[in-house]
C-alpha atoms as a PDB file:
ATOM      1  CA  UNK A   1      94.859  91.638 108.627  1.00  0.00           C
ATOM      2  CA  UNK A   2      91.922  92.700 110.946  1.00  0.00           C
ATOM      3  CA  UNK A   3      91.623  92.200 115.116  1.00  0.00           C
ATOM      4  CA  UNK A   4      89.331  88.778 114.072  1.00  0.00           C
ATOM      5  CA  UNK A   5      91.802  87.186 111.834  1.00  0.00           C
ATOM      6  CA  UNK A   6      94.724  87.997 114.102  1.00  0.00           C
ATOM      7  CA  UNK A   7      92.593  85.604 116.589  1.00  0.00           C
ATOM      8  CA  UNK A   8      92.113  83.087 114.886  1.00  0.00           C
ATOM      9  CA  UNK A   9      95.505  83.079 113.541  1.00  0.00           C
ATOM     10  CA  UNK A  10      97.013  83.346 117.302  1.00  0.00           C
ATOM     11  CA  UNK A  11      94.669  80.670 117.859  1.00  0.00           C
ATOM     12  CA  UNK A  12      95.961  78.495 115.875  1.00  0.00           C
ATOM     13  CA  UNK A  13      99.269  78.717 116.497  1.00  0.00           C
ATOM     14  CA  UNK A  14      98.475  78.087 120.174  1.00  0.00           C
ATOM     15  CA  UNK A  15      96.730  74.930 119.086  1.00  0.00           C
ATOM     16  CA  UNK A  16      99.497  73.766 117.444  1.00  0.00           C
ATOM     17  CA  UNK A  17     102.297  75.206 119.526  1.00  0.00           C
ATOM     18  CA  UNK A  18     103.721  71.616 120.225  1.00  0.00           C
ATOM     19  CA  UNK A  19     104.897  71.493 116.341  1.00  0.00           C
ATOM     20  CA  UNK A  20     106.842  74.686 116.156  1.00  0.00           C
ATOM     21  CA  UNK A  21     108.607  73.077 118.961  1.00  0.00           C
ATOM     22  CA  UNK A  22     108.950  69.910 117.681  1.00  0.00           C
ATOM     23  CA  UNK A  23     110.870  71.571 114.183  1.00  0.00           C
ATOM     24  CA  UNK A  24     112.467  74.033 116.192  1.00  0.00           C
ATOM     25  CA  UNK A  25     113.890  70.896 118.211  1.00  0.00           C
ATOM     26  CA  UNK A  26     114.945  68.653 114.895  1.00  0.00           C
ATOM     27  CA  UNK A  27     116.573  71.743 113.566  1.00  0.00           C
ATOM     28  CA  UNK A  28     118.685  72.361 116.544  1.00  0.00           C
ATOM     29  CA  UNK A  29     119.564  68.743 117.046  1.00  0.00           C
ATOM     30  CA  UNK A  30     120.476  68.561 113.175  1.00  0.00           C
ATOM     31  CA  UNK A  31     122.845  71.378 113.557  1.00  0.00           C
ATOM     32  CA  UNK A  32     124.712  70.501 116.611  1.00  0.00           C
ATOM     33  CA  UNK A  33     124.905  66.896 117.222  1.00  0.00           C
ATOM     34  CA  UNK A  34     126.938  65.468 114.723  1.00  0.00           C
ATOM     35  CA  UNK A  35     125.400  62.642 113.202  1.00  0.00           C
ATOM     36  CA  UNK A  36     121.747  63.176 113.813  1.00  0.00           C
ATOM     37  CA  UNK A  37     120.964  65.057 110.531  1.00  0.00           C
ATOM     38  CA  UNK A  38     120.590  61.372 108.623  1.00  0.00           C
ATOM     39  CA  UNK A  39     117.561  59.405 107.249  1.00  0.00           C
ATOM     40  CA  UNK A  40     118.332  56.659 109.460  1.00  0.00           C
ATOM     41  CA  UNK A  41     118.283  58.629 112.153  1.00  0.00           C
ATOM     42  CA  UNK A  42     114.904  60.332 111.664  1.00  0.00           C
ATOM     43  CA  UNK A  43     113.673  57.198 111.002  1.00  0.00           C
ATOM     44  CA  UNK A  44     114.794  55.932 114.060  1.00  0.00           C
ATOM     45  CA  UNK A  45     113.153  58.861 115.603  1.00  0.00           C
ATOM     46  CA  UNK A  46     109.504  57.456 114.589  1.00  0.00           C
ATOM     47  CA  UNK A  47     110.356  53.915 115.018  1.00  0.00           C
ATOM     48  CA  UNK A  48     110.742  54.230 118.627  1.00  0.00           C
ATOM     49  CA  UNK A  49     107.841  56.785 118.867  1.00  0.00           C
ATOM     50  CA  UNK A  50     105.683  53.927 117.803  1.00  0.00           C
ATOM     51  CA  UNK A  51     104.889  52.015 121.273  1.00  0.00           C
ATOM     52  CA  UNK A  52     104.505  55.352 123.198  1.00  0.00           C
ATOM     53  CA  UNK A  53     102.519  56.787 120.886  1.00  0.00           C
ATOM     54  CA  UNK A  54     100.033  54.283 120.422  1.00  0.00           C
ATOM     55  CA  UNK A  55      99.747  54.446 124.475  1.00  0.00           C
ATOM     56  CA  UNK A  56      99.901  58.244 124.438  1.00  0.00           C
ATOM     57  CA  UNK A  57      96.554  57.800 121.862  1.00  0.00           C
ATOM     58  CA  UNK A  58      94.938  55.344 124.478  1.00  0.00           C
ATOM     59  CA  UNK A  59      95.822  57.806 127.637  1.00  0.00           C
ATOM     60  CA  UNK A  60      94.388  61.037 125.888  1.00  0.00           C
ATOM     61  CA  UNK A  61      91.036  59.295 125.025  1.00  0.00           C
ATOM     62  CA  UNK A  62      90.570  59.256 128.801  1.00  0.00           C
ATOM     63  CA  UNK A  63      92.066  62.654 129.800  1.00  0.00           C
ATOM     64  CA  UNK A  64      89.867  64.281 126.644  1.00  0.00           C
ATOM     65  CA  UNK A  65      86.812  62.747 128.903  1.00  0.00           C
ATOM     66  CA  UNK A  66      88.727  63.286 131.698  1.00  0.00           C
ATOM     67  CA  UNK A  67      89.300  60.362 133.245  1.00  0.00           C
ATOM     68  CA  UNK A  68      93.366  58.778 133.005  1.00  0.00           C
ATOM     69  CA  UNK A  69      94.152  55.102 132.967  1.00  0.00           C
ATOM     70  CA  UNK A  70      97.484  54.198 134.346  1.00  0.00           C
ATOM     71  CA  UNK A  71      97.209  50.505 133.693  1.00  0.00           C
ATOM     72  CA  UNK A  72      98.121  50.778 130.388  1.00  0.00           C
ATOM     73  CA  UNK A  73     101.870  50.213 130.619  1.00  0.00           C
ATOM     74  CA  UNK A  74     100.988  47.015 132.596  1.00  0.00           C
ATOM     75  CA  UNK A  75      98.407  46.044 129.880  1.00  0.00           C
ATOM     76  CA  UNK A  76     100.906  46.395 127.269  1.00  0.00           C
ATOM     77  CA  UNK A  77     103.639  44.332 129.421  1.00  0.00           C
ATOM     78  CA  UNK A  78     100.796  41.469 130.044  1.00  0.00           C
ATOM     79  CA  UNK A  79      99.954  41.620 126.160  1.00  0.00           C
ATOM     80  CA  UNK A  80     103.306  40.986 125.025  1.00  0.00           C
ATOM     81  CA  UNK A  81     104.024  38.395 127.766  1.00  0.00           C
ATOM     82  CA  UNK A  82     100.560  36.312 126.391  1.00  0.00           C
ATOM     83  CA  UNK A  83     102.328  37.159 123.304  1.00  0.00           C
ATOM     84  CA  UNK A  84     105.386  35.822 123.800  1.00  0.00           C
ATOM     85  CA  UNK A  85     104.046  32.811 125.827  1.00  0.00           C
ATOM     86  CA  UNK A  86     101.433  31.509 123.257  1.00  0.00           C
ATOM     87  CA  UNK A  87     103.657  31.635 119.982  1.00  0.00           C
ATOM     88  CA  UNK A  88     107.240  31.518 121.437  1.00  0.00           C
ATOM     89  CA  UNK A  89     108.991  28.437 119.986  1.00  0.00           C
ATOM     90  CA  UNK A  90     111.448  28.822 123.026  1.00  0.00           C
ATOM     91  CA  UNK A  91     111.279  26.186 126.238  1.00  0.00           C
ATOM     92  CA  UNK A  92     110.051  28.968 128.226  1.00  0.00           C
ATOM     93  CA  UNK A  93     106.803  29.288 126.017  1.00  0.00           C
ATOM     94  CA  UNK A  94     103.801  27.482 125.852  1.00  0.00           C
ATOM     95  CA  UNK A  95     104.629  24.976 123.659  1.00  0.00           C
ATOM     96  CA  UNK A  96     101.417  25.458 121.659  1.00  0.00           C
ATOM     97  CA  UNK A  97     103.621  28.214 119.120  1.00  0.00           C
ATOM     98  CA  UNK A  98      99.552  29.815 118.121  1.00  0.00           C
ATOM     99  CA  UNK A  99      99.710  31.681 114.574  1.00  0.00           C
ATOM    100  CA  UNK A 100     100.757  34.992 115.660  1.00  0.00           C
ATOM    101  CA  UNK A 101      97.655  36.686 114.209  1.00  0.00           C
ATOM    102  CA  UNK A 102      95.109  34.158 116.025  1.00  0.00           C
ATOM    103  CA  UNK A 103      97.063  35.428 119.377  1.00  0.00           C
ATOM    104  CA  UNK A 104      96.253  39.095 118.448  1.00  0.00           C
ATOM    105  CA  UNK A 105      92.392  38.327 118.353  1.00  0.00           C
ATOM    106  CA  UNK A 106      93.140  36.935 121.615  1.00  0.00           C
ATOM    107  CA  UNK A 107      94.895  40.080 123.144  1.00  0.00           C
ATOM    108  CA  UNK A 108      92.902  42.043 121.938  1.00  0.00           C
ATOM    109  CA  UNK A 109      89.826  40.601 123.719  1.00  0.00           C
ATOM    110  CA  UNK A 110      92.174  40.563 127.163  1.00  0.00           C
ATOM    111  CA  UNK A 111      92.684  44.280 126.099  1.00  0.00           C
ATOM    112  CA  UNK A 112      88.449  44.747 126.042  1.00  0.00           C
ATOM    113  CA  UNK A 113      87.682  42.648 129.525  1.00  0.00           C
ATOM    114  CA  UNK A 114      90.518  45.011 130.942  1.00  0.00           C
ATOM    115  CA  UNK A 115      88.802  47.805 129.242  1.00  0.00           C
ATOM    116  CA  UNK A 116      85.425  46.779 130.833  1.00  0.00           C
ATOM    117  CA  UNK A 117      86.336  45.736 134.083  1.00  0.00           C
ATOM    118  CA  UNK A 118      88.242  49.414 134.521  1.00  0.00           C
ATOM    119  CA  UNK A 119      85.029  51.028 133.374  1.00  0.00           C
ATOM    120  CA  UNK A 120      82.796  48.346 135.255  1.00  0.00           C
ATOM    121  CA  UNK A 121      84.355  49.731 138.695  1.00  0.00           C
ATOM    122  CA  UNK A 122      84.383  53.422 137.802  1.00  0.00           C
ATOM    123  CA  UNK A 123      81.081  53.770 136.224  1.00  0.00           C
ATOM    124  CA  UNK A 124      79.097  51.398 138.046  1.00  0.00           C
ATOM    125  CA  UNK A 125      80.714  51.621 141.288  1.00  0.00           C
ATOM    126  CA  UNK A 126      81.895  55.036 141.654  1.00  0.00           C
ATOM    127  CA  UNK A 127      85.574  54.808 141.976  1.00  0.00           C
ATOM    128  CA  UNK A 128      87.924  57.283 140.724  1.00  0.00           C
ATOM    129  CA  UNK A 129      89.571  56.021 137.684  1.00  0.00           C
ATOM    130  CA  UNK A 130      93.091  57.216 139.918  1.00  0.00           C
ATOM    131  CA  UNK A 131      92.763  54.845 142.241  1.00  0.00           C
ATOM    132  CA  UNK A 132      90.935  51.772 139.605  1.00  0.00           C
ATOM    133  CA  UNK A 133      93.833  51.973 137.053  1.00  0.00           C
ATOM    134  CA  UNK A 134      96.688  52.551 139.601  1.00  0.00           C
ATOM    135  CA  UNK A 135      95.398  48.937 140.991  1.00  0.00           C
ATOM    136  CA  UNK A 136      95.162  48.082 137.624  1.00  0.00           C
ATOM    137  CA  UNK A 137      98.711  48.912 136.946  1.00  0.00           C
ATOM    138  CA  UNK A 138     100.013  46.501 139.904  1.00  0.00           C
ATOM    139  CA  UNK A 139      98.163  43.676 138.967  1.00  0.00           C
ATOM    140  CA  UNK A 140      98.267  43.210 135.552  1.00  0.00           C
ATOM    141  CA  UNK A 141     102.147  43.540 135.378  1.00  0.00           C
ATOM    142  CA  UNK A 142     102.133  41.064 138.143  1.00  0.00           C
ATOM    143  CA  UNK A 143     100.076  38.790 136.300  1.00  0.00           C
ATOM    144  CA  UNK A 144     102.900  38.804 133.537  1.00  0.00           C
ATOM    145  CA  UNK A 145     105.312  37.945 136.226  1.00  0.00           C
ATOM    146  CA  UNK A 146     103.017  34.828 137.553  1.00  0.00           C
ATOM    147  CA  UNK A 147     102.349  33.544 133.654  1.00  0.00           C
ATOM    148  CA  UNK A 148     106.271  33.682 133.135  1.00  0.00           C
ATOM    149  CA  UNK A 149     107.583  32.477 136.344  1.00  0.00           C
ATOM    150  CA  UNK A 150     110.066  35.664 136.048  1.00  0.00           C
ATOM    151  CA  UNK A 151     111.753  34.922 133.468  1.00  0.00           C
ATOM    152  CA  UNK A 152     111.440  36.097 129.661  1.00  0.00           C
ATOM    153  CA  UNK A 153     110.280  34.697 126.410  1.00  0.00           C
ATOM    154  CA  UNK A 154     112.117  34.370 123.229  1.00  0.00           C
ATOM    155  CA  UNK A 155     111.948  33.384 119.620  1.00  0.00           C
ATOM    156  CA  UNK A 156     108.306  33.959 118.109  1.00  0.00           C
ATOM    157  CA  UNK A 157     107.012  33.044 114.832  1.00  0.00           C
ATOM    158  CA  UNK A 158     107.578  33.993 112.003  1.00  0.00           C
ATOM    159  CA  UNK A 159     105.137  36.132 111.007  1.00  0.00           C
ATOM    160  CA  UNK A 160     104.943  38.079 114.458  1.00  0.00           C
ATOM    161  CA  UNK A 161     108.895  38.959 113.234  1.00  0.00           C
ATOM    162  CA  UNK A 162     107.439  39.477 109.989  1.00  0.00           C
ATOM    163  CA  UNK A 163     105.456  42.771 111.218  1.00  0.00           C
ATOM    164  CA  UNK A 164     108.250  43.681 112.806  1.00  0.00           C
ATOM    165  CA  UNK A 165     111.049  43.524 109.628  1.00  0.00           C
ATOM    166  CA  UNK A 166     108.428  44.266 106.697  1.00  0.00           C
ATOM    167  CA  UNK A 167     109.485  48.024 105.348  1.00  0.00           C
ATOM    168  CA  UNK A 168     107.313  49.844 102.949  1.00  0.00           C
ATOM    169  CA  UNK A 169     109.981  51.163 100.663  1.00  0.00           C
ATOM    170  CA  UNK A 170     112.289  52.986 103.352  1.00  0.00           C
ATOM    171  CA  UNK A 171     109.705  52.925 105.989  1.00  0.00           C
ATOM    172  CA  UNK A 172     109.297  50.574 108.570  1.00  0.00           C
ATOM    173  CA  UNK A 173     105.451  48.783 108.626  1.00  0.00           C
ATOM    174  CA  UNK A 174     104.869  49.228 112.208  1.00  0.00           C
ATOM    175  CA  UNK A 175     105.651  53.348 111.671  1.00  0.00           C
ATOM    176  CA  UNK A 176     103.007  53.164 109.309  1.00  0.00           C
ATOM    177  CA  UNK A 177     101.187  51.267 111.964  1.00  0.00           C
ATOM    178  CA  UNK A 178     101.114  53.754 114.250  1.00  0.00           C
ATOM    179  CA  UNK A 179     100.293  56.675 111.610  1.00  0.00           C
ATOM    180  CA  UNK A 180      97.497  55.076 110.728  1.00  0.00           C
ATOM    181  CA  UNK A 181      96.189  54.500 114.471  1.00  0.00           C
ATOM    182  CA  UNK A 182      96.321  58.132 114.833  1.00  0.00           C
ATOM    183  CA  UNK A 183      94.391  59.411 111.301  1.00  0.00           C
ATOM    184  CA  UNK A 184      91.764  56.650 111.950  1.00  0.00           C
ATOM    185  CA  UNK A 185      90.948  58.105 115.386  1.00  0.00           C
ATOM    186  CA  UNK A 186      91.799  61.409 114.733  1.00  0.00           C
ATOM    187  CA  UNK A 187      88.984  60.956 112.145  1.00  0.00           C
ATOM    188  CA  UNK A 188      86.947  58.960 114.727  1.00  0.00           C
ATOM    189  CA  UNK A 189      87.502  62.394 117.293  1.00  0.00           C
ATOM    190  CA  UNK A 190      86.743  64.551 114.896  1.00  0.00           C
ATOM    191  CA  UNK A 191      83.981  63.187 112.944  1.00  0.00           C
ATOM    192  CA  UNK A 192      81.992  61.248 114.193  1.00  0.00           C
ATOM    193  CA  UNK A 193      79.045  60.847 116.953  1.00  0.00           C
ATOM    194  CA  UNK A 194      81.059  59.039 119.682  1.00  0.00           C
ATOM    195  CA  UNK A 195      83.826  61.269 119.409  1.00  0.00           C
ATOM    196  CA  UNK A 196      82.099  64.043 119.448  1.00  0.00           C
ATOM    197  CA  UNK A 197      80.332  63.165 122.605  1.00  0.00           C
ATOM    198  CA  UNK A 198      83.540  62.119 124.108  1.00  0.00           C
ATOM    199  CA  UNK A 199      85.100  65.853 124.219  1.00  0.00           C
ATOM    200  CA  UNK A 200      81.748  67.032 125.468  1.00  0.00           C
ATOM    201  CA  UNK A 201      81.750  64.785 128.163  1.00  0.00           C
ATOM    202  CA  UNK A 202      85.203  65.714 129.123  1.00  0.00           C
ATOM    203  CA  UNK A 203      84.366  69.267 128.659  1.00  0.00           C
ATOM    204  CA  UNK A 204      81.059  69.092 131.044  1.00  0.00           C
ATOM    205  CA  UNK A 205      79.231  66.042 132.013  1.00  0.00           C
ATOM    206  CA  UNK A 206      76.222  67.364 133.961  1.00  0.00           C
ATOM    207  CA  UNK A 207      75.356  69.320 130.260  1.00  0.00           C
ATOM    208  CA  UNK A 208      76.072  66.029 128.577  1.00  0.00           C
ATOM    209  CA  UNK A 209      73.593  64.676 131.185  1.00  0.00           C
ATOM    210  CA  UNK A 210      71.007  66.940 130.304  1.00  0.00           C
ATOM    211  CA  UNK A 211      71.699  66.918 126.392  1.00  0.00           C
ATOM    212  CA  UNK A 212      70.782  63.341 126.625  1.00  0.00           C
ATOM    213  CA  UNK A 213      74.135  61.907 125.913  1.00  0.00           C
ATOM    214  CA  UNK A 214      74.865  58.431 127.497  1.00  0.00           C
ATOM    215  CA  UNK A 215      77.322  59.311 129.270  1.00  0.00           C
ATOM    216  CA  UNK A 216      78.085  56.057 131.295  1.00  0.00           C
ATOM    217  CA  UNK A 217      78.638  54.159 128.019  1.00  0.00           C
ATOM    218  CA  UNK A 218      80.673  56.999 126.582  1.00  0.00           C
ATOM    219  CA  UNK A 219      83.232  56.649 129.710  1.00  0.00           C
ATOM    220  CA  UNK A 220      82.846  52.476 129.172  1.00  0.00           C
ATOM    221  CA  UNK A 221      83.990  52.923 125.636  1.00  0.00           C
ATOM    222  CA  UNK A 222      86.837  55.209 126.253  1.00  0.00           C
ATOM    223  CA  UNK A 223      88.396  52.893 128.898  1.00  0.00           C
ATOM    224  CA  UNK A 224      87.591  49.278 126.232  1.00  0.00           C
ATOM    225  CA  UNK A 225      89.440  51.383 123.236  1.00  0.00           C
ATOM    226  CA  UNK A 226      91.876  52.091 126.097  1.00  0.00           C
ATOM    227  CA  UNK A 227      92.972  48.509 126.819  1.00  0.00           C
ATOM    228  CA  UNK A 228      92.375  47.637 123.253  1.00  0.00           C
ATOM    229  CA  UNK A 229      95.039  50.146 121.905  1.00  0.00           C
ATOM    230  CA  UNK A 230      97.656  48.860 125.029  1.00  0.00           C
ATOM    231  CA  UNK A 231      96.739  45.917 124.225  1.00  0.00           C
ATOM    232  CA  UNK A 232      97.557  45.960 120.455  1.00  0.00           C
ATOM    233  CA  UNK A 233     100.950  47.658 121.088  1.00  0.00           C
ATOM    234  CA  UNK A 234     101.779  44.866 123.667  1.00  0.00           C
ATOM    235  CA  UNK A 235     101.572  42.562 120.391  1.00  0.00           C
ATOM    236  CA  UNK A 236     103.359  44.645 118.608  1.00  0.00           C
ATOM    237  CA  UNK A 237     106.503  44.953 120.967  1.00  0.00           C
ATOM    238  CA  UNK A 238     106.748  41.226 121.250  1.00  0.00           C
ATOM    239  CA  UNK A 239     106.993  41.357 117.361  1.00  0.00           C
ATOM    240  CA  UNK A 240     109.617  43.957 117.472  1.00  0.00           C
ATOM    241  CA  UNK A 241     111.604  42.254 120.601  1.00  0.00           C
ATOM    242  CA  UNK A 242     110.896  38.818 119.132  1.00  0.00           C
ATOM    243  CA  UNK A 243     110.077  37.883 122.500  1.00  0.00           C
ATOM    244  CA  UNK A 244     108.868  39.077 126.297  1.00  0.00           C
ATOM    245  CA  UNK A 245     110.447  39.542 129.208  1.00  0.00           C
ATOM    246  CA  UNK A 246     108.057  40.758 132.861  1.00  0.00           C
ATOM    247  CA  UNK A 247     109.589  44.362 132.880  1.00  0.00           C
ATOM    248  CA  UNK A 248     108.675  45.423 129.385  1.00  0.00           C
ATOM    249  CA  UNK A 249     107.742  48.484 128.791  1.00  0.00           C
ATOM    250  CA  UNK A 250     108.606  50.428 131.996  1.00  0.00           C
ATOM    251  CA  UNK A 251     108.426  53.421 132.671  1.00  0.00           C
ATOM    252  CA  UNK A 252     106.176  53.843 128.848  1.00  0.00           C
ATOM    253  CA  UNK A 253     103.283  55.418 130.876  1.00  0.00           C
ATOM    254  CA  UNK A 254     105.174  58.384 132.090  1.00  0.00           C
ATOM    255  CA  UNK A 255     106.436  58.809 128.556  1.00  0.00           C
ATOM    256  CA  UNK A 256     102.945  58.313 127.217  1.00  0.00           C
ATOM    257  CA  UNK A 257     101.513  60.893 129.968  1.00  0.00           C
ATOM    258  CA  UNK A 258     104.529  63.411 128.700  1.00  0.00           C
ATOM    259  CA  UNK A 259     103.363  63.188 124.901  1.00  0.00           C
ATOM    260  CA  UNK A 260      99.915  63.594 125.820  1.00  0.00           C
ATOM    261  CA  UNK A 261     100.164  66.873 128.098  1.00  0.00           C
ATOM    262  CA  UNK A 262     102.835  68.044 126.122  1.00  0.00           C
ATOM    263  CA  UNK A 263     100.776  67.640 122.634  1.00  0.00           C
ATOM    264  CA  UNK A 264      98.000  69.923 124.514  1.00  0.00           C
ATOM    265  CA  UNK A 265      95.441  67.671 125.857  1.00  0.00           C
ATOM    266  CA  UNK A 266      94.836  69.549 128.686  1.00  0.00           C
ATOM    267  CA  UNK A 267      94.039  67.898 132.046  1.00  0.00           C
ATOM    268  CA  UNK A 268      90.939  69.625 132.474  1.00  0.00           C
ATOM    269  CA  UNK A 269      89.215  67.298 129.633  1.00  0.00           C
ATOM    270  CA  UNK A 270      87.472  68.525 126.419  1.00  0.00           C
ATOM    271  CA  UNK A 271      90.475  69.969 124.970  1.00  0.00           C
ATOM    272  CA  UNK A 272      93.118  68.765 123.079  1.00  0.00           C
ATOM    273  CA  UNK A 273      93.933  66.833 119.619  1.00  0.00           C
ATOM    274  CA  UNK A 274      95.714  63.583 118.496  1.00  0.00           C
ATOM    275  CA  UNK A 275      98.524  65.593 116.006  1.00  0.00           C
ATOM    276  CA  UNK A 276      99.354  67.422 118.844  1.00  0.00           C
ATOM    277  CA  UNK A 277      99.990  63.845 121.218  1.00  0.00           C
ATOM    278  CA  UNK A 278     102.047  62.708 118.032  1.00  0.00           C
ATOM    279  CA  UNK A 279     104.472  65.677 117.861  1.00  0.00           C
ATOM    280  CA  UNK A 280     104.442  65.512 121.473  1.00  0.00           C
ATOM    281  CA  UNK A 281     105.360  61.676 121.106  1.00  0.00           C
ATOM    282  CA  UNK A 282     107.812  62.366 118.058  1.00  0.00           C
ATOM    283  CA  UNK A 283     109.676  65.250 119.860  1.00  0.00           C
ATOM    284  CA  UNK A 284     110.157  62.681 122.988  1.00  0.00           C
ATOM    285  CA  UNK A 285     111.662  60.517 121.250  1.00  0.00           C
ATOM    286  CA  UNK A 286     113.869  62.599 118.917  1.00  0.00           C
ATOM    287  CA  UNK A 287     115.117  63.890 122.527  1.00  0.00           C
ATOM    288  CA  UNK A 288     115.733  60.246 123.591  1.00  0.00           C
ATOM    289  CA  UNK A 289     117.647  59.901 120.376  1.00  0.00           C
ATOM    290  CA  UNK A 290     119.696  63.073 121.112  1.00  0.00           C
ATOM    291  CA  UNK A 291     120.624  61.984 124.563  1.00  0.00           C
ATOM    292  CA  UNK A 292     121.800  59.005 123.011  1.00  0.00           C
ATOM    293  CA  UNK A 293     124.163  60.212 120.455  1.00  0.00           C
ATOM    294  CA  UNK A 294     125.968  62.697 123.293  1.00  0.00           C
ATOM    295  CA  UNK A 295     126.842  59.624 125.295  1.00  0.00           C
ATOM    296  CA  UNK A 296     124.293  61.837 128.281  1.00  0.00           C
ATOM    297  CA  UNK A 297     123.304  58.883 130.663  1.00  0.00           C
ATOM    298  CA  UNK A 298     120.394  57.728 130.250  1.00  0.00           C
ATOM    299  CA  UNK A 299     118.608  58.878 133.856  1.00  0.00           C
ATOM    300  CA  UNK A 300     118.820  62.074 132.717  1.00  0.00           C
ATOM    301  CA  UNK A 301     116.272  61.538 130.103  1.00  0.00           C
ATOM    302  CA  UNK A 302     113.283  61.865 133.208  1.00  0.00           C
ATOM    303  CA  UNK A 303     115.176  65.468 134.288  1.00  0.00           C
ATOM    304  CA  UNK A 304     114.364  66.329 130.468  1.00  0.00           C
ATOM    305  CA  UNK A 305     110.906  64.702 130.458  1.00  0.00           C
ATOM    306  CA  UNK A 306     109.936  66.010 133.944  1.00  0.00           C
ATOM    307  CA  UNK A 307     111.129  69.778 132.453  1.00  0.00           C
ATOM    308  CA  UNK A 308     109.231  69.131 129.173  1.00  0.00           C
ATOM    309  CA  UNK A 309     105.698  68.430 131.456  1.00  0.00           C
ATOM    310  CA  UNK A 310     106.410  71.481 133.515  1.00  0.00           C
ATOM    311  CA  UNK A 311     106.510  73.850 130.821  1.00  0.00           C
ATOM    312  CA  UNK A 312     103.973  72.177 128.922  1.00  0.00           C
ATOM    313  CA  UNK A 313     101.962  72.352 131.802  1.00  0.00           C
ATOM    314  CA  UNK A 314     102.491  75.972 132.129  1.00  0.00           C
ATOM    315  CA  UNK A 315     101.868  76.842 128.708  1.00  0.00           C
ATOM    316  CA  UNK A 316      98.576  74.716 128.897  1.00  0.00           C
ATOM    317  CA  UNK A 317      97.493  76.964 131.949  1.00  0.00           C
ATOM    318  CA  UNK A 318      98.739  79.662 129.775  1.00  0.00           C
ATOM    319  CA  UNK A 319      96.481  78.897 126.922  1.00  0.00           C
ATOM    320  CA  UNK A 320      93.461  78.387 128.906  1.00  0.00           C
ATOM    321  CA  UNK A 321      93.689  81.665 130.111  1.00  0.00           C
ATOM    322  CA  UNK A 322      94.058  82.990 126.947  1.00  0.00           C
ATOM    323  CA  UNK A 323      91.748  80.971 124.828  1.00  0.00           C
ATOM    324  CA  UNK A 324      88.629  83.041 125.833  1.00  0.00           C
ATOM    325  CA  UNK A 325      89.625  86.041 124.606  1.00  0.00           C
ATOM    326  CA  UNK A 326      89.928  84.763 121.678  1.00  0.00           C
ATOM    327  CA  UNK A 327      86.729  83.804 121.261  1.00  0.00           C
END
């Protein structure tokens, strides 16, 4: 093997770093916790991946540009409360009991005025998306609070529990869900136009300027597919909770933060790929699982994601340092 192919095989692996760890992980859980090395368990594993990791897809869209958006655990919570409120068959609901698939056309457009009032006030008005989405993140999850009173929602209809219980063979629907969120905008990052443009605004936005690139509707699009995808999972936890209650979901954007920077998105912007934000949202959960099994308490799941964020935060500094000799 000569010096250039030794690059670009380093190079790889450092791009895909998050995956060795990942199977290193699952191996070492398999062999010492007894019980984990079962389908159902692996299975498990994914199944609860699926909420964070359809916000972890949302949150590195906006690091890649490098912007964040921390409203999205909010936007999922006020999602699944609309949810819950507009088809629950429950007392506490609206009465009206909407087909469950008219109610996601109508999330999904509360996920895209989200989306464009977020980019409306850091485009337009020169805000830091910081300070936008962190307002964002109080209000919205208070709105769920004022359209339930406090209280939670239960019993949805049928075919909202239908999304939920549907397997495909041994796999759950909504794991094939959220696999097929991340190919179709993995393909969207990788191949097309829009995609293309959003890495290279990330990676340099006075260039992008220059180049010619719209850059202001770039940024507006990344924040509308933001609150569309938080939006959508919203729905989708209301299916698999058949029902809402004001608190759900927190504490998913840390989680969702976690698999991105540990999948190697890198905070800078312009760098990083979805496979990696899935391992990174796999191997957070298979840890969750792991902690479970031991009897650990739970609270010391955020001592393991907290170390887990250090190191890949590290190893992203690391690699950046590293990736242009490479070159």
């Amino acid at each position: 093997m000569n010096r250039l192919e030794a690059k670009d095989v380093l190079r790889w692996v450092l791009d895909h770093i998050v995956w060795f760890i990942l199977f290193i992980v699952l191996a070492v859980f398999s062999l010492t916790v007894k019980g984990f090395a079962q389908w159902d368990i692996y299975r498990n594993i994914f199944y609860h991946a699926v909420f964070v990791g359809i916000l972890a897809v949302a949150e590195a869209l906006c690091i890649i540009s490098k912007e964040m958006d921390l409203s999205v655990e909010s936007v999922l919570g006020l999602a699944a409360v609309v949810t819950a409120y507009l088809t629950g068959t429950s007392t506490d609901a609206s009465g009206l009991m909407l087909n469950g698939y008219l109610v996601l056309g109508i999330v999904v457009i509360i996920g895209v005025v989200i989306g464009l009032f977020n980019g409306f006030l850091i485009i337009n008005m020169r805000i830091s998306s910081f300070i936008v989405t962190l307002a964002g993140y109080l209000i919205f999850r208070a709105v769920g609070l004022i359209l339930t009173h406090g209280y939670g929602v239960v019993k949805l209809r049928p075919e909202l529990l239908a999304v939920a219980r549907t397997n495909v063979g041994p796999i759950p629907v909504m794991i094939l869900i959220m696999v097929g969120i991340y190919a179709f905008f993995f393909i969207f990052l990788t191949r097309t136009r829009f995609g293309k443009y959003i890495y290279l605004v990330g990676d340099n936005r006075t260039a992008s300027y220059n180049a010619g690139i719209r850059v202001d509707r770039v940024l507006l699009g990344v924040f509308v597919l933001s609150g569309v995808l938080a939006a959508f999972a919203g729905w989708l936890i209301a299916a698999r909770t058949n029902g809402s209650s004001p608190g759900i979901g927190t504490g998913m954007l840390f989680e969702a933060m976690a698999a991105v920077v540990i999948g190697g998105v890198s905070m800078q912007g312009g760098i990083g790929n979805l496979t990696g934000v899935f391992a990174g949202a796999v191997l957070l959960s298979a840890l969750s699982t792991a902690v479970s099994i031991l009897g650990i308490p739970p609270f010391f799941m955020n001592i393991f994601r907290g170390g887990f964020i250090i190191v890949a935060v590290v190893l992203d500094a690391v690699i950046s340092r590293l990736r242009p000799r490479l070159m």
